[in-house]
Protein backbone atom coordinates (compact mmCIF):
# COMPACT_ATOMS: atom_id res chain seq x y z
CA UNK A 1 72.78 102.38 117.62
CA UNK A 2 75.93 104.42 117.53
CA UNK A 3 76.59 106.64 120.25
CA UNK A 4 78.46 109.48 119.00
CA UNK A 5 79.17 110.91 122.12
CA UNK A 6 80.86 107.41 122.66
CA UNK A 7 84.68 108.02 122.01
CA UNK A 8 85.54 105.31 120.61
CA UNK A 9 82.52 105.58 118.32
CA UNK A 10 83.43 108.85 117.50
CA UNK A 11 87.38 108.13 116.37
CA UNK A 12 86.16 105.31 114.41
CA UNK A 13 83.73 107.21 112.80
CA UNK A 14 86.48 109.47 111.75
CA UNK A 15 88.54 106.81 110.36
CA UNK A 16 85.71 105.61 109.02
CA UNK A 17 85.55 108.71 106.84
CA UNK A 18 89.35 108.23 105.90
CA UNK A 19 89.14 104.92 104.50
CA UNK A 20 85.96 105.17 102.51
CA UNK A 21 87.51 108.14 101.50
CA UNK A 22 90.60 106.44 99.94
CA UNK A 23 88.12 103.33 97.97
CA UNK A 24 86.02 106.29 96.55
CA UNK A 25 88.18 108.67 95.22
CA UNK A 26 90.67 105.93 93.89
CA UNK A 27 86.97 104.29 92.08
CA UNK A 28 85.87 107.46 91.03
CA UNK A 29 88.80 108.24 88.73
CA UNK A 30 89.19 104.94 87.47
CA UNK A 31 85.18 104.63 86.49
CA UNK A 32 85.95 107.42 83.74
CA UNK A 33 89.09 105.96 82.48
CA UNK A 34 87.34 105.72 78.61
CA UNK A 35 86.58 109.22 78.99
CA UNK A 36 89.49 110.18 79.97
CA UNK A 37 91.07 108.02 76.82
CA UNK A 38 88.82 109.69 74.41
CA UNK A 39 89.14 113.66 75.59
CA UNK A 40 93.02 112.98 75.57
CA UNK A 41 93.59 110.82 72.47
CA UNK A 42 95.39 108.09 74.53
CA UNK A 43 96.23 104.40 72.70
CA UNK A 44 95.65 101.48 75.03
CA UNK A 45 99.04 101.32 75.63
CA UNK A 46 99.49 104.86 76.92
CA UNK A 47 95.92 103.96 79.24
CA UNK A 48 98.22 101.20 80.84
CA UNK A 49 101.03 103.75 81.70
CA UNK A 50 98.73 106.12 82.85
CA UNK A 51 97.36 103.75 85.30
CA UNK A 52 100.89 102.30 86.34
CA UNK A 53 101.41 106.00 87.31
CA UNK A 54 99.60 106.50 90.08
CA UNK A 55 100.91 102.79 91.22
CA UNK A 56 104.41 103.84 91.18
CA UNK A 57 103.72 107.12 92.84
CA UNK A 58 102.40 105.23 96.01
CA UNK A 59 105.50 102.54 95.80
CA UNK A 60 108.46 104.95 95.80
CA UNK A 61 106.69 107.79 98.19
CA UNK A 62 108.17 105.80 101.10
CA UNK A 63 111.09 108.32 102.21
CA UNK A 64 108.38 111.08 101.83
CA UNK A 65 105.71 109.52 103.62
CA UNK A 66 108.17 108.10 106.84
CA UNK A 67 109.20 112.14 107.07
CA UNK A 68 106.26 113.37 107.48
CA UNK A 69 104.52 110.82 109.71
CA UNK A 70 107.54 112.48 111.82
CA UNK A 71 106.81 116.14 111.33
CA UNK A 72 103.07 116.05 110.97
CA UNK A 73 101.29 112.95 112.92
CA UNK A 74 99.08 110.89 111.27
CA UNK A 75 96.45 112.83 111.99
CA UNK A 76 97.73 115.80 110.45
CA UNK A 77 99.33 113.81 107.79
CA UNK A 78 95.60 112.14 106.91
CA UNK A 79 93.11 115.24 106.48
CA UNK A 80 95.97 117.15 104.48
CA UNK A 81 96.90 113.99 102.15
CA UNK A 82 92.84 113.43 101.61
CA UNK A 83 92.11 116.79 101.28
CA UNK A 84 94.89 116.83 98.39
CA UNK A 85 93.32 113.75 96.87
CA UNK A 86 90.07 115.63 96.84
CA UNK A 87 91.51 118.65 95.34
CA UNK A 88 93.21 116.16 92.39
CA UNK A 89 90.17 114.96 90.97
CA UNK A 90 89.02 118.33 88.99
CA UNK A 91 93.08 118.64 88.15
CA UNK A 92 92.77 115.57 87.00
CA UNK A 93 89.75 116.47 84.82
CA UNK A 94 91.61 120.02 83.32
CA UNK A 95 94.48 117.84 82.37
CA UNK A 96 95.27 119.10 79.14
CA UNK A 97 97.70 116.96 77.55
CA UNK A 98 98.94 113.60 78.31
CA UNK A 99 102.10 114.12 80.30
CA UNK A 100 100.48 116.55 82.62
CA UNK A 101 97.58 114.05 83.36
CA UNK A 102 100.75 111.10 83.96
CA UNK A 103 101.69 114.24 86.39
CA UNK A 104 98.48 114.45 88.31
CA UNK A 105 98.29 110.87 88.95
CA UNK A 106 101.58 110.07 89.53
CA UNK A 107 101.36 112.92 92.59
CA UNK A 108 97.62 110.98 93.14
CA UNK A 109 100.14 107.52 93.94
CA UNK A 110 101.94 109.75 96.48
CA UNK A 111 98.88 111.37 98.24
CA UNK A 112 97.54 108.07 98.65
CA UNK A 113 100.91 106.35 99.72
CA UNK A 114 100.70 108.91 102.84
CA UNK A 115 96.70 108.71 103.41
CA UNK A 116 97.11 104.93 103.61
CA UNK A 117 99.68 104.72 105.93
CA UNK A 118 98.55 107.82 108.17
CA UNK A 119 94.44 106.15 108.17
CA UNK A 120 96.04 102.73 109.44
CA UNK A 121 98.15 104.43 112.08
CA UNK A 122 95.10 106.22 113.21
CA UNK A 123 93.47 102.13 113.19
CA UNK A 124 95.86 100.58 115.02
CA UNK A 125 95.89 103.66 117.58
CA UNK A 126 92.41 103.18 117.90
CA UNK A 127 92.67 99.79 118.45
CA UNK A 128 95.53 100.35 121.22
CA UNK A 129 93.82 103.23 122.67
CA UNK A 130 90.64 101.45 123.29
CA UNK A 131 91.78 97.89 123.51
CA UNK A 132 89.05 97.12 121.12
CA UNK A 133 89.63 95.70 117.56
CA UNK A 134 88.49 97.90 114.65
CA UNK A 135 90.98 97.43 111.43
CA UNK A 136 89.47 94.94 110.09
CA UNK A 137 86.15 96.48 109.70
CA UNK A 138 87.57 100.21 109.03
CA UNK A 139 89.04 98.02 105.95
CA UNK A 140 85.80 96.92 104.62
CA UNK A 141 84.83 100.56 104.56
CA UNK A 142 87.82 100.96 101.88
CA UNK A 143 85.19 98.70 99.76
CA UNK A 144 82.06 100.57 100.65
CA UNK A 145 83.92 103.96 99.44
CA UNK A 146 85.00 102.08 95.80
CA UNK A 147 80.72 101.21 95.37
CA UNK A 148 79.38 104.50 97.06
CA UNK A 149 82.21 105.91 93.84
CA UNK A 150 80.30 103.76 91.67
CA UNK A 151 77.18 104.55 91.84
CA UNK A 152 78.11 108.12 91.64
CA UNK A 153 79.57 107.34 88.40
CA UNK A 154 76.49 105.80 86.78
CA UNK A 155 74.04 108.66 88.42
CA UNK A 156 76.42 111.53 86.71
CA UNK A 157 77.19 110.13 83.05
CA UNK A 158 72.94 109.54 83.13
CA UNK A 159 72.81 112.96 83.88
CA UNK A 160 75.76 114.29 82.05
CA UNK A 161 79.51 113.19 79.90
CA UNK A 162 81.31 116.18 81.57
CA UNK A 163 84.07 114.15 83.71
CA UNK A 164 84.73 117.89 85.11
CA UNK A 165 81.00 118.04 86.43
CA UNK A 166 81.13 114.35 88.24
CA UNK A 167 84.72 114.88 89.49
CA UNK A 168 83.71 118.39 90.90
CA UNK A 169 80.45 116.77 92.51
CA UNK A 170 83.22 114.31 94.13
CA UNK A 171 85.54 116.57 95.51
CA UNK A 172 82.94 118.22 97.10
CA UNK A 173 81.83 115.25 98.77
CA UNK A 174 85.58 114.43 100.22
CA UNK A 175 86.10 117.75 101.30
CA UNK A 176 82.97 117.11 103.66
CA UNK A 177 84.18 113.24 104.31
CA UNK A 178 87.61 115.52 105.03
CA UNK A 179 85.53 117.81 107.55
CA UNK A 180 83.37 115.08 109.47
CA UNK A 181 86.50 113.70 110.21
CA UNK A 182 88.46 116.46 111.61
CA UNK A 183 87.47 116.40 115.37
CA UNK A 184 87.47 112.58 115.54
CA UNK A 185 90.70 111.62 114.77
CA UNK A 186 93.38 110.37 117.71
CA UNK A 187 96.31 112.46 118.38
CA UNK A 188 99.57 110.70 118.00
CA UNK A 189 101.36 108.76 120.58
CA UNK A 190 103.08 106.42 118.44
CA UNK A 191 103.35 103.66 120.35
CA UNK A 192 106.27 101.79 118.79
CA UNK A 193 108.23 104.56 118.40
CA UNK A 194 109.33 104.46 121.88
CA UNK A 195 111.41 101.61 121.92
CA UNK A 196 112.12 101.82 117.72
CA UNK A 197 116.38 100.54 117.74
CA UNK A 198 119.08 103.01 116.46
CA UNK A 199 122.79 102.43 115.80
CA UNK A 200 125.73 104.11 117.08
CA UNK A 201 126.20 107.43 116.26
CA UNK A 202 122.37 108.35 116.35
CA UNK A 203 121.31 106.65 112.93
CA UNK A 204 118.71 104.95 112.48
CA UNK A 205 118.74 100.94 112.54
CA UNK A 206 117.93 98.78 109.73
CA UNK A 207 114.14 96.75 109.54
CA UNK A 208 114.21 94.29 111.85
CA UNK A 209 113.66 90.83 111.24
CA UNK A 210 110.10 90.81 112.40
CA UNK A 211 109.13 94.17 110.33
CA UNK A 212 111.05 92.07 107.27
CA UNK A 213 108.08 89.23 107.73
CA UNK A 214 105.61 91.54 107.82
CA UNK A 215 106.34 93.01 104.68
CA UNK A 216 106.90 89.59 102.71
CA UNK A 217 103.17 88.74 103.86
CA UNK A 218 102.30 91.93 103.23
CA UNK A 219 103.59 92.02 99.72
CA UNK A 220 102.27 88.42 98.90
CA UNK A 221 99.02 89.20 100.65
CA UNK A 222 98.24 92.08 98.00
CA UNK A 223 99.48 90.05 95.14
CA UNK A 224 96.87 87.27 96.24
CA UNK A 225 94.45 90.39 96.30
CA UNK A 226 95.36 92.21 93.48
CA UNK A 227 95.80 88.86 91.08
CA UNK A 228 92.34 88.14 92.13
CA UNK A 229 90.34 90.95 90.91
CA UNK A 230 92.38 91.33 87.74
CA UNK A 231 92.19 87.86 86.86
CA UNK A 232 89.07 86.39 88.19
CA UNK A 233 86.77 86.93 85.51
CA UNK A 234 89.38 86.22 82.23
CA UNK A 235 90.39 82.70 84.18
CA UNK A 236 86.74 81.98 84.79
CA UNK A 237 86.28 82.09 80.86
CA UNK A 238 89.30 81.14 79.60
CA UNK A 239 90.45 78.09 81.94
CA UNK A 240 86.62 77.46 83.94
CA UNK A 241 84.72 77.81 80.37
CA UNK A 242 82.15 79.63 81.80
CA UNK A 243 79.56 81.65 79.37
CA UNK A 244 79.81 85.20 79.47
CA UNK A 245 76.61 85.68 81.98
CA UNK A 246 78.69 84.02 84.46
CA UNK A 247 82.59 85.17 84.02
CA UNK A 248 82.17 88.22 85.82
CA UNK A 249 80.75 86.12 89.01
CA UNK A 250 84.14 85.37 89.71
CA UNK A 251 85.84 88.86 90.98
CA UNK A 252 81.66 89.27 92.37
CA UNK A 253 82.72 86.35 94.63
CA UNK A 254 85.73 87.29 95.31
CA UNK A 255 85.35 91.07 96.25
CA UNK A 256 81.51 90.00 98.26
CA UNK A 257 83.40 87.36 100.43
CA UNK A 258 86.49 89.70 101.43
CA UNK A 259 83.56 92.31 102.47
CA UNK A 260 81.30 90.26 104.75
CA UNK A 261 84.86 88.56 106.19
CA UNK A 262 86.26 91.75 107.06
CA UNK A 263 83.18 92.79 108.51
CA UNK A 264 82.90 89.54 111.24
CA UNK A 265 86.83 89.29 111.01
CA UNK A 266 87.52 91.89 114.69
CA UNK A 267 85.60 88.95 116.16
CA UNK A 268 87.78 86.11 115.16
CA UNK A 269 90.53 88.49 115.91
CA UNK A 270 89.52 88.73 119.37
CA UNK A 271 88.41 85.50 119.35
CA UNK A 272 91.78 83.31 118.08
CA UNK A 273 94.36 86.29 117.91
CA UNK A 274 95.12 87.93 114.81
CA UNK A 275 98.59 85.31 114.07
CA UNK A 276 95.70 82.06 114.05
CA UNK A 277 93.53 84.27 111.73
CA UNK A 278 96.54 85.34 109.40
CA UNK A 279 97.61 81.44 109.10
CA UNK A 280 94.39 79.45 108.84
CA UNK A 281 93.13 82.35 106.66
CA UNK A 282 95.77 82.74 104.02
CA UNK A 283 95.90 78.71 104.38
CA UNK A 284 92.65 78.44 103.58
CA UNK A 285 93.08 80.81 100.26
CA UNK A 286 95.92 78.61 98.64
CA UNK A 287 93.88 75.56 99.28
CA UNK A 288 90.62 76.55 97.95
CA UNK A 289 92.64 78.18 95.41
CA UNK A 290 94.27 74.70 94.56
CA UNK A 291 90.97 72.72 94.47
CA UNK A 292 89.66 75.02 91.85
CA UNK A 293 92.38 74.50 89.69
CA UNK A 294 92.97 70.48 90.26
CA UNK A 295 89.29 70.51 89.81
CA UNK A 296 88.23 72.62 87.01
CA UNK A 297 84.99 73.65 85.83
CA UNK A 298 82.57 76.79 87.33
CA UNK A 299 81.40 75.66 90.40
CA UNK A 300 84.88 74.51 91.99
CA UNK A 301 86.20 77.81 90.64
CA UNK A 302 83.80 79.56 92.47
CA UNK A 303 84.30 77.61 95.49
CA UNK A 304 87.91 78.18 95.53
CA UNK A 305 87.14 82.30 94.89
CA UNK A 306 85.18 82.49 97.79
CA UNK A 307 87.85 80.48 99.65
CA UNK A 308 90.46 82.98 98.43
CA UNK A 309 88.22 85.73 99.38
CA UNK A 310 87.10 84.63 103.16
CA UNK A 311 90.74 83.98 103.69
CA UNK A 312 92.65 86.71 102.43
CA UNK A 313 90.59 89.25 103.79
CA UNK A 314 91.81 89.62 107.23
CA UNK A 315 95.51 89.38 106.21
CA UNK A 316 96.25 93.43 105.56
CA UNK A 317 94.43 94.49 108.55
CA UNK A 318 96.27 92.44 110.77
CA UNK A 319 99.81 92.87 109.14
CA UNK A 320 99.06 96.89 109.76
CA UNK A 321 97.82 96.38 113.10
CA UNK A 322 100.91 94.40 113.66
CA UNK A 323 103.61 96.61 111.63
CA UNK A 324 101.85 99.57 113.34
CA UNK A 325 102.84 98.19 117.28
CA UNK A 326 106.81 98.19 115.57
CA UNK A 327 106.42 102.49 115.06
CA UNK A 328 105.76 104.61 112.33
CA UNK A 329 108.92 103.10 110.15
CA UNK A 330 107.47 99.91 109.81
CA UNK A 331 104.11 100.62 109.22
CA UNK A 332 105.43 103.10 106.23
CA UNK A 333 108.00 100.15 104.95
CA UNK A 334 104.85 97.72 105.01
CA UNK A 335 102.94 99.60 104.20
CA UNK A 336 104.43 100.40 100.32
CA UNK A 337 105.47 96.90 100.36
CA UNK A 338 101.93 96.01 100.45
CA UNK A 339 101.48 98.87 97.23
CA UNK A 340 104.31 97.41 95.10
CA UNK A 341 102.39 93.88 95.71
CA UNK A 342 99.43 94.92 94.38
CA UNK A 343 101.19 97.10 91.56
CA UNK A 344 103.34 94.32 90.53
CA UNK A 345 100.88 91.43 91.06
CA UNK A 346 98.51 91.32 88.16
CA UNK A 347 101.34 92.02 85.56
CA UNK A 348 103.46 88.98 87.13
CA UNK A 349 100.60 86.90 86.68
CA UNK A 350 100.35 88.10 83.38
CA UNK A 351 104.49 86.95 82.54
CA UNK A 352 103.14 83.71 83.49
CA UNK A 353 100.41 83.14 82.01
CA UNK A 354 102.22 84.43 78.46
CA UNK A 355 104.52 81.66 78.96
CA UNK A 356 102.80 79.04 80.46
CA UNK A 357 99.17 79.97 80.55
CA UNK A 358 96.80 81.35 82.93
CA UNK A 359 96.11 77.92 84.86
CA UNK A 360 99.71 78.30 86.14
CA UNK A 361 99.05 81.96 86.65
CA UNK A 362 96.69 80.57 89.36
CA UNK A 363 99.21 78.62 90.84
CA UNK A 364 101.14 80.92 91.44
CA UNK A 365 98.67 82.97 93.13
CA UNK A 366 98.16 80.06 95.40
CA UNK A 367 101.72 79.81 96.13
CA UNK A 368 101.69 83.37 96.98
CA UNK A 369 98.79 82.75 99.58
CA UNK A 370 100.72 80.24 101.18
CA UNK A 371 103.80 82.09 101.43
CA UNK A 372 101.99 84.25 103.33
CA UNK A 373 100.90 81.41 106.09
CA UNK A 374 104.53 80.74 106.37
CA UNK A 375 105.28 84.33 107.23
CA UNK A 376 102.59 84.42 109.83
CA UNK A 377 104.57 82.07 111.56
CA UNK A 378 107.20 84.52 112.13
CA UNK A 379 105.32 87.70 113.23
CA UNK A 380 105.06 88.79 116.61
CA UNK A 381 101.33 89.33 117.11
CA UNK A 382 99.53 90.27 119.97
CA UNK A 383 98.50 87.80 122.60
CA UNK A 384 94.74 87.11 122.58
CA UNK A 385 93.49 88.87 126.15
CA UNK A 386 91.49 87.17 128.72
């Protein structure tokens, strides 16, 4: 039983609210996409720039989002950014044209550039305050936000069409995920910041090597992630020839494994270190991932989801937790490195598979999961205590 006058219990429950904040209100817009097509007379192809708008907004908000961690904290810089994310969803809804609703979202991408970055510096203080781990876990939260949004989607277009209506009912619900967190949060310390290298003259040093690693498995990590739920169900009917009941079982298997990993993954952290987890995990995802393919049919495709899943899921959390320790720079450069992976991941796999079909696609997902092992190799994690 949680003991909220526990304070670690009570920070995490904070963060908690952060990151299930940041699954449901990104699920809650995307669940109404068609109705957003239809009220604004969009084409497909203007759906697919409207959703590469809020993507874009999160990858170049970098500059922003590393000047205010400076001014405001990440605690400041977390209830303001979700209580702007909150305040975006009925905007989003009195959109009255096109361009202005490319607008709202592309500001969404920005707000949730800064809420990610600020809700994992608030993690890995948590972790450093107490000396306990938490990210990986806060993470799975991320996913229970996305299926809380969900099923708030199917309750309110039963009830009603109005996307006004549900998005107001969901603001309101963020603002008061935005007020249970308020007195939880950490203050700022910013560990890394300390010791964070400048050049002569006062500016400010270039990434270091180690904050370079992080971001390439950072980056491949998400494009492992992101290729996977984009691509999971089309391969599964396309390359697997599985019937229609079963295609969608793929991204089911997918997204169920990363949830019940990141849920038991603190205790492998504390158990083998966070560097063992990142290299047998993310070897583990490019070799299940190559077993399905070499194999083929539905059952080794499955098998090699769930492989993908398990072992990918404990990569992010640990690469924050990690970039976090370096100061608020890296976390913010890894941070939208890890954004522009998953932005630029499913349409990469799509170049391939144009050319060479989506079996190769795969491959290259694979490749990208062990890229990622190799990086792990060249991060400076945290010794495993006692």
């Amino acid at each position: 039983m949680l003991r909220l006058h526990d304070p670690f219990q009570r920070a995490q429950l904070a963060i908690v609210a952060l990151f299930c904040s940041l699954g449901f209100q990104y699920a809650t817009w995307a669940a109404r996409i068609p109705a957003l097509k239809t009220e604004l007379g969009l084409s497909t192809a203007e759906v697919g720039v409207l959703l590469m708008a809020a993507g874009i907004g999160a990858a170049v908000s970098f500059p922003l989002v590393a000047l205010l961690m400076k001014r405001l904290g990440s605690r400041r810089l977390a209830l303001l950014s979700q209580l702007a994310l909150a305040l975006l969803l009925p905007a989003l809804a009195a959109a009255p044209n096109y361009p202005v609703a490319l607008l709202v979202l592309a500001v969404d991408g920005v707000c949730v550039g800064c809420l990610n970055v600020a809700m994992n510096a608030q993690g890995a203080a948590l972790e450093a305050r107490f000396e306990r781990t938490a990210m990986a876990r806060l993470h799975a939260t991320f996913s229970g936000g996305s299926l809380l949004a969900a099923l708030l989607a199917s309750g309110t277009t039963a009830v009603t069409s109005s996307v006004m209506a549900h998005f107001g009912v969901a603001a309101a619900l963020l603002v008061l995920l935005n007020a249970s967190a308020w007195k939880g949060l950490l203050t700022d310390h910013q560990p890394g910041e300390a010791v964070k290298k400048r050049t002569r003259g006062g500016r400010r040093a270039l990434p270091s090597r180690i904050t370079l690693w992080m971001c390439c498995a950072m980056a491949f990590g998400t494009v492992t992630e992101g290729a996977m739920n984009d691509w999971s169900t089309l391969y599964m009917k396309d390359v697997a020839d599985a019937s229609a009941g079963l295609a969608p079982l793929g991204i089911a298997v997918v997204s169920g494994m990363m949830v019940v990993a990141r849920l038991f993954a603190d205790g492998w952290r504390d158990r083998w270190g966070d560097g063992r987890v990142v290299l047998l995990g993310s070897a583990l995802a490019a070799a299940g991932l190559a077993f399905a393919l070499l194999s083929g049919g539905v059952a080794a495709a499955l098998a090699g989801f769930a492989c993908v899943g398990l072992g990918i899921a404990a990569v992010t959390p640990c690469v924050y937790a990690a970039a976090a320790r370096q100061g608020s720079d890296s976390l913010t450069l890894v941070a939208a490195m890890g954004t522009t992976g998953l932005l630029a991941g499913p349409p990469l796999i799509g170049f391939i598979a144009n050319a060479s079909g989506l079996a190769w696609g795969f491959a290259a997902v694979a490749a990208a999961a062990g890229v990622v092992s190799v990086c792990s190799t060249r991060i400076r994690w945290t010794p495993v205590s006692g």
